[in-house]
C-alpha atoms as a PDB file:
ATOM      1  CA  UNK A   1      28.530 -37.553 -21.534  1.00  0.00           C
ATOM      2  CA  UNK A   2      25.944 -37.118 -19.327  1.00  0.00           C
ATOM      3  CA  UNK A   3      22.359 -35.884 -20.159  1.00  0.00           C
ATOM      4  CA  UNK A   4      22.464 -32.794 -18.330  1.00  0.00           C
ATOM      5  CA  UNK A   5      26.187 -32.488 -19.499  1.00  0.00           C
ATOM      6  CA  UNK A   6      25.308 -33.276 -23.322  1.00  0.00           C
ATOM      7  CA  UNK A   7      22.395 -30.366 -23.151  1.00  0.00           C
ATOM      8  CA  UNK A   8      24.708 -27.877 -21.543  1.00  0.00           C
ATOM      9  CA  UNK A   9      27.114 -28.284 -24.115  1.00  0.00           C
ATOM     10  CA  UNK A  10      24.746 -27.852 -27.151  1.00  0.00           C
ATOM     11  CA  UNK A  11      23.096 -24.572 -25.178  1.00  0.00           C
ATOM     12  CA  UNK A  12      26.510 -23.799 -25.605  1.00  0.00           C
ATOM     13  CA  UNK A  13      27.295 -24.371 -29.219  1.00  0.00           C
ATOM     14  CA  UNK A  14      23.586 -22.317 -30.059  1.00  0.00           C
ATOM     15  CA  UNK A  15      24.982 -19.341 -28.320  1.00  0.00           C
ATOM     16  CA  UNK A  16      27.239 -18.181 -30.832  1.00  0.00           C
ATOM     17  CA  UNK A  17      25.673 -16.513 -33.690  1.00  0.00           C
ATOM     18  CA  UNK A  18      28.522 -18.185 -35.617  1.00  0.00           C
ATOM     19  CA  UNK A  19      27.944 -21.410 -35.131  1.00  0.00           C
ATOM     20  CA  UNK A  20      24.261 -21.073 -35.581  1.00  0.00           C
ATOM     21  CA  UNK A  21      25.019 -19.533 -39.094  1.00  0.00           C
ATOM     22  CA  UNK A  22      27.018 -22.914 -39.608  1.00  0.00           C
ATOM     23  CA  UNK A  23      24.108 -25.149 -38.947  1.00  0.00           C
ATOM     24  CA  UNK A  24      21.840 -23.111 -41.145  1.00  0.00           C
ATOM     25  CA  UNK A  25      24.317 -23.956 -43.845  1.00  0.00           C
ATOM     26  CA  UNK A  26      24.734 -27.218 -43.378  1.00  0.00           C
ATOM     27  CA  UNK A  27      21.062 -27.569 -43.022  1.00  0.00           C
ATOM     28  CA  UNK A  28      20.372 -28.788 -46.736  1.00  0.00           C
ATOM     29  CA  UNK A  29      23.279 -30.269 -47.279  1.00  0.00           C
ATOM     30  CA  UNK A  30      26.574 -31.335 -46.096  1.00  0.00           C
ATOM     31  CA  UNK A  31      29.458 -28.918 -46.831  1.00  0.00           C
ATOM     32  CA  UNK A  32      33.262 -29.274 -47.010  1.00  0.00           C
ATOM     33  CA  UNK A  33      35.323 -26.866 -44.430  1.00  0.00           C
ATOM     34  CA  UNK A  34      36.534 -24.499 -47.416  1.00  0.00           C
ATOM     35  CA  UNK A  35      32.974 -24.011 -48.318  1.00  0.00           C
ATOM     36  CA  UNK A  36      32.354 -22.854 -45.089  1.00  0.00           C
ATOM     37  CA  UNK A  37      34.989 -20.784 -44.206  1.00  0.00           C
ATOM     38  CA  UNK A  38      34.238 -19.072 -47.740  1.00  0.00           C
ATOM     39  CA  UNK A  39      30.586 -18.275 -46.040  1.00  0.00           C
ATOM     40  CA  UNK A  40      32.441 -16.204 -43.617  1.00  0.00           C
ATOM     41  CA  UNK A  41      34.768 -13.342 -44.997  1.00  0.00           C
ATOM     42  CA  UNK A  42      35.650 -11.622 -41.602  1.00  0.00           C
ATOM     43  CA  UNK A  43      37.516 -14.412 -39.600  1.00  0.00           C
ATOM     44  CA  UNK A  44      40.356 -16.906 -41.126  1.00  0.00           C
ATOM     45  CA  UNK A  45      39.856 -20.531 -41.212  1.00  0.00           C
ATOM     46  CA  UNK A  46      40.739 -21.034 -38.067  1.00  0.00           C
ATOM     47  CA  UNK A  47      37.900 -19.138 -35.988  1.00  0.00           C
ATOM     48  CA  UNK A  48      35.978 -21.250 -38.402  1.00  0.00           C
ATOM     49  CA  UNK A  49      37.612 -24.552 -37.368  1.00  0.00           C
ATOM     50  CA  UNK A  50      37.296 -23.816 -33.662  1.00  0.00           C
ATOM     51  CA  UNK A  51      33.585 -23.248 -34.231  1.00  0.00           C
ATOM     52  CA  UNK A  52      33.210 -26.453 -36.036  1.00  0.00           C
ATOM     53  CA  UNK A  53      35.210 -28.088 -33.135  1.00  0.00           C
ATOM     54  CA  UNK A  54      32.362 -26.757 -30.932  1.00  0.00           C
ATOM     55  CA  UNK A  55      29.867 -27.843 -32.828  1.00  0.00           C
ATOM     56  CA  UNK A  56      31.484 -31.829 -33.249  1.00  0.00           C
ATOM     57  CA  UNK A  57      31.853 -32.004 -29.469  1.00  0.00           C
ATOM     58  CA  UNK A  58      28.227 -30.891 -28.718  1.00  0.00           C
ATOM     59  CA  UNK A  59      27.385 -33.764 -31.176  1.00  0.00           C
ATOM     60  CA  UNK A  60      25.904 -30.937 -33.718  1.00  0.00           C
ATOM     61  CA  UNK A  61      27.783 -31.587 -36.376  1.00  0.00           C
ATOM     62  CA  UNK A  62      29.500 -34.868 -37.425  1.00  0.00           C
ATOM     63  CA  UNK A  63      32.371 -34.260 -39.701  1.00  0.00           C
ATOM     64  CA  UNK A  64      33.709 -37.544 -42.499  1.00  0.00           C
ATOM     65  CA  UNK A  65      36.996 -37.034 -44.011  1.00  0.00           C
ATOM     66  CA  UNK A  66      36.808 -37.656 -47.958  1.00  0.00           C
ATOM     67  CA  UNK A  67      40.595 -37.749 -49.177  1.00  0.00           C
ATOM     68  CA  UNK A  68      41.910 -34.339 -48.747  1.00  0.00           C
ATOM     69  CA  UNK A  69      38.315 -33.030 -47.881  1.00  0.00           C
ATOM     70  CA  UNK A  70      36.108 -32.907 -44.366  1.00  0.00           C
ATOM     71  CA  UNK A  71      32.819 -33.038 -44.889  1.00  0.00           C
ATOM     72  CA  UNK A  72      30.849 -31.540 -42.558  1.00  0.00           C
ATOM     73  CA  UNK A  73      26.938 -33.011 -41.930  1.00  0.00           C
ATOM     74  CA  UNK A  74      24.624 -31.491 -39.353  1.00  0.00           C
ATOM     75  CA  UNK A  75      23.073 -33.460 -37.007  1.00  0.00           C
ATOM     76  CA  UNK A  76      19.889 -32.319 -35.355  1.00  0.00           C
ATOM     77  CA  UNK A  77      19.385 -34.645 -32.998  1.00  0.00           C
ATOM     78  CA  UNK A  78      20.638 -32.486 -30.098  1.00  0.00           C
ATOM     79  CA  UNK A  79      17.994 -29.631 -30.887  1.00  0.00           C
ATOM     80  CA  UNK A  80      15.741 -32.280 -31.179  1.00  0.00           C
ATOM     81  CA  UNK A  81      16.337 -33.415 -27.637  1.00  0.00           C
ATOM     82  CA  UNK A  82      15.507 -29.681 -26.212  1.00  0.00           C
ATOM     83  CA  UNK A  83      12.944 -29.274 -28.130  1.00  0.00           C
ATOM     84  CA  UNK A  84      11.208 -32.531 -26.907  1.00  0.00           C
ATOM     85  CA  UNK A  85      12.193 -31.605 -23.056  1.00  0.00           C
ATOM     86  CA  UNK A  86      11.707 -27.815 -22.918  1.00  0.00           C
ATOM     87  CA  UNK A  87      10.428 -26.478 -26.048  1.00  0.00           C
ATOM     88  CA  UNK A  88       7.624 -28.569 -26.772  1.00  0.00           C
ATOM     89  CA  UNK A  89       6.179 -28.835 -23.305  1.00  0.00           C
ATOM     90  CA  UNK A  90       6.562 -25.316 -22.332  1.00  0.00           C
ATOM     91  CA  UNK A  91       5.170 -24.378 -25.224  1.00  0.00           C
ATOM     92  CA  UNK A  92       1.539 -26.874 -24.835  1.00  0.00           C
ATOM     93  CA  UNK A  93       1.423 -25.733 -21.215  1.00  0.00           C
ATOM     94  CA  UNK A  94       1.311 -21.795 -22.732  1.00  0.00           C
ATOM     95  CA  UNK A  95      -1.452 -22.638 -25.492  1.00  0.00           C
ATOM     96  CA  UNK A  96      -3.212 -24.341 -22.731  1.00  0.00           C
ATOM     97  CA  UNK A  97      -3.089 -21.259 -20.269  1.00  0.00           C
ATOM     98  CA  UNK A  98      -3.773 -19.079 -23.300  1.00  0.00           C
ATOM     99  CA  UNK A  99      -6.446 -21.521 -24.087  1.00  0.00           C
ATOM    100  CA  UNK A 100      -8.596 -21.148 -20.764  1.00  0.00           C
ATOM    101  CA  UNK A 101      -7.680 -17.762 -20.566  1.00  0.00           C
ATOM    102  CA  UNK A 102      -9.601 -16.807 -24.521  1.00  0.00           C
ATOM    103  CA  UNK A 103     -12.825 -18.887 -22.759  1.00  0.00           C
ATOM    104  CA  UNK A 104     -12.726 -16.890 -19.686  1.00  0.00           C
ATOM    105  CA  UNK A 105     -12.926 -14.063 -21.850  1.00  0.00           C
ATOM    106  CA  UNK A 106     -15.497 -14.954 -23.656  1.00  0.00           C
ATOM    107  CA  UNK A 107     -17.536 -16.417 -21.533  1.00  0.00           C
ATOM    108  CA  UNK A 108     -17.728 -12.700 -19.569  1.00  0.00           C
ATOM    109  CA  UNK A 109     -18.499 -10.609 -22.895  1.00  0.00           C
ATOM    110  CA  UNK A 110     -21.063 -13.500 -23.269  1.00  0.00           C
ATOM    111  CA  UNK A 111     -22.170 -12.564 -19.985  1.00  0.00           C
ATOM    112  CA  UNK A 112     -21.726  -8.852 -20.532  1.00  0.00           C
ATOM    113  CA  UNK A 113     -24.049  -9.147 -23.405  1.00  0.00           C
ATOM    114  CA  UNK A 114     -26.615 -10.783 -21.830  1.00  0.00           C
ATOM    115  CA  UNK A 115     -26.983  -8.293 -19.334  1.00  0.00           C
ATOM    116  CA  UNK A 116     -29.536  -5.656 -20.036  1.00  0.00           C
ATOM    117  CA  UNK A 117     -27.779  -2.370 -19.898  1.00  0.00           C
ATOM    118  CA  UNK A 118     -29.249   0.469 -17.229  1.00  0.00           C
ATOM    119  CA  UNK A 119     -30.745   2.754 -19.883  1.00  0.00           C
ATOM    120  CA  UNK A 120     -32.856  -0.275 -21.758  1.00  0.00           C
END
């Protein structure tokens, strides 16, 4: 899968509220499918399953079969990748422009202060 392929398809795994309930579960640990299907009373194990399938093909969660049991593990990796291409520049670039923008201020009330007012 392609870069720009492999980031649309986790974009698209985040976007359901479901699925992002699933990786906050499996966040601490790995959990078996029953477990997680128990964590959601109001659709049947198979909503569930085609969310996890979602998940597996956007690489977010790798799944191991133990016996009669799948174990499902998160992997982070792909939220990992936006945050290192989107996230985490976007966000320096904003501090940055808030940055200069805090001095600017500053520097005028600075200036402001300085000034002698027109009653003094």
């Amino acid at each position: 899968m392609s870069i720009p392929d492999q980031f649309d398809a986790t974009f698209k795994a985040l976007a359901s509220p479901i699925r992002r309930q699933i990786l906050d579960d499996l966040k601490d640990q790995p959990l078996t499918t029953g477990v997680l299907c128990s964590h959601f009373a109001d659709i049947d194990r198979c909503t569930v399953m085609q969310h996890l399938r979602v998940l597996e093909e956007a690489g977010l969660v790798i799944a191991e079969r133990r016996g009669r049991e799948r174990w499902n593990h998160l992997n982070a990796m792909p939220i990992q990748d936006i945050h290192d291409r989107w996230i985490g520049p976007h966000a320096a670039a904003a501090s940055a422009r808030l940055a200069r923008f805090k001095q600017t201020v500053e520097a005028k009330t600075a200036m402001a202060a300085d000034q002698p007012t027109p009653n003094s």
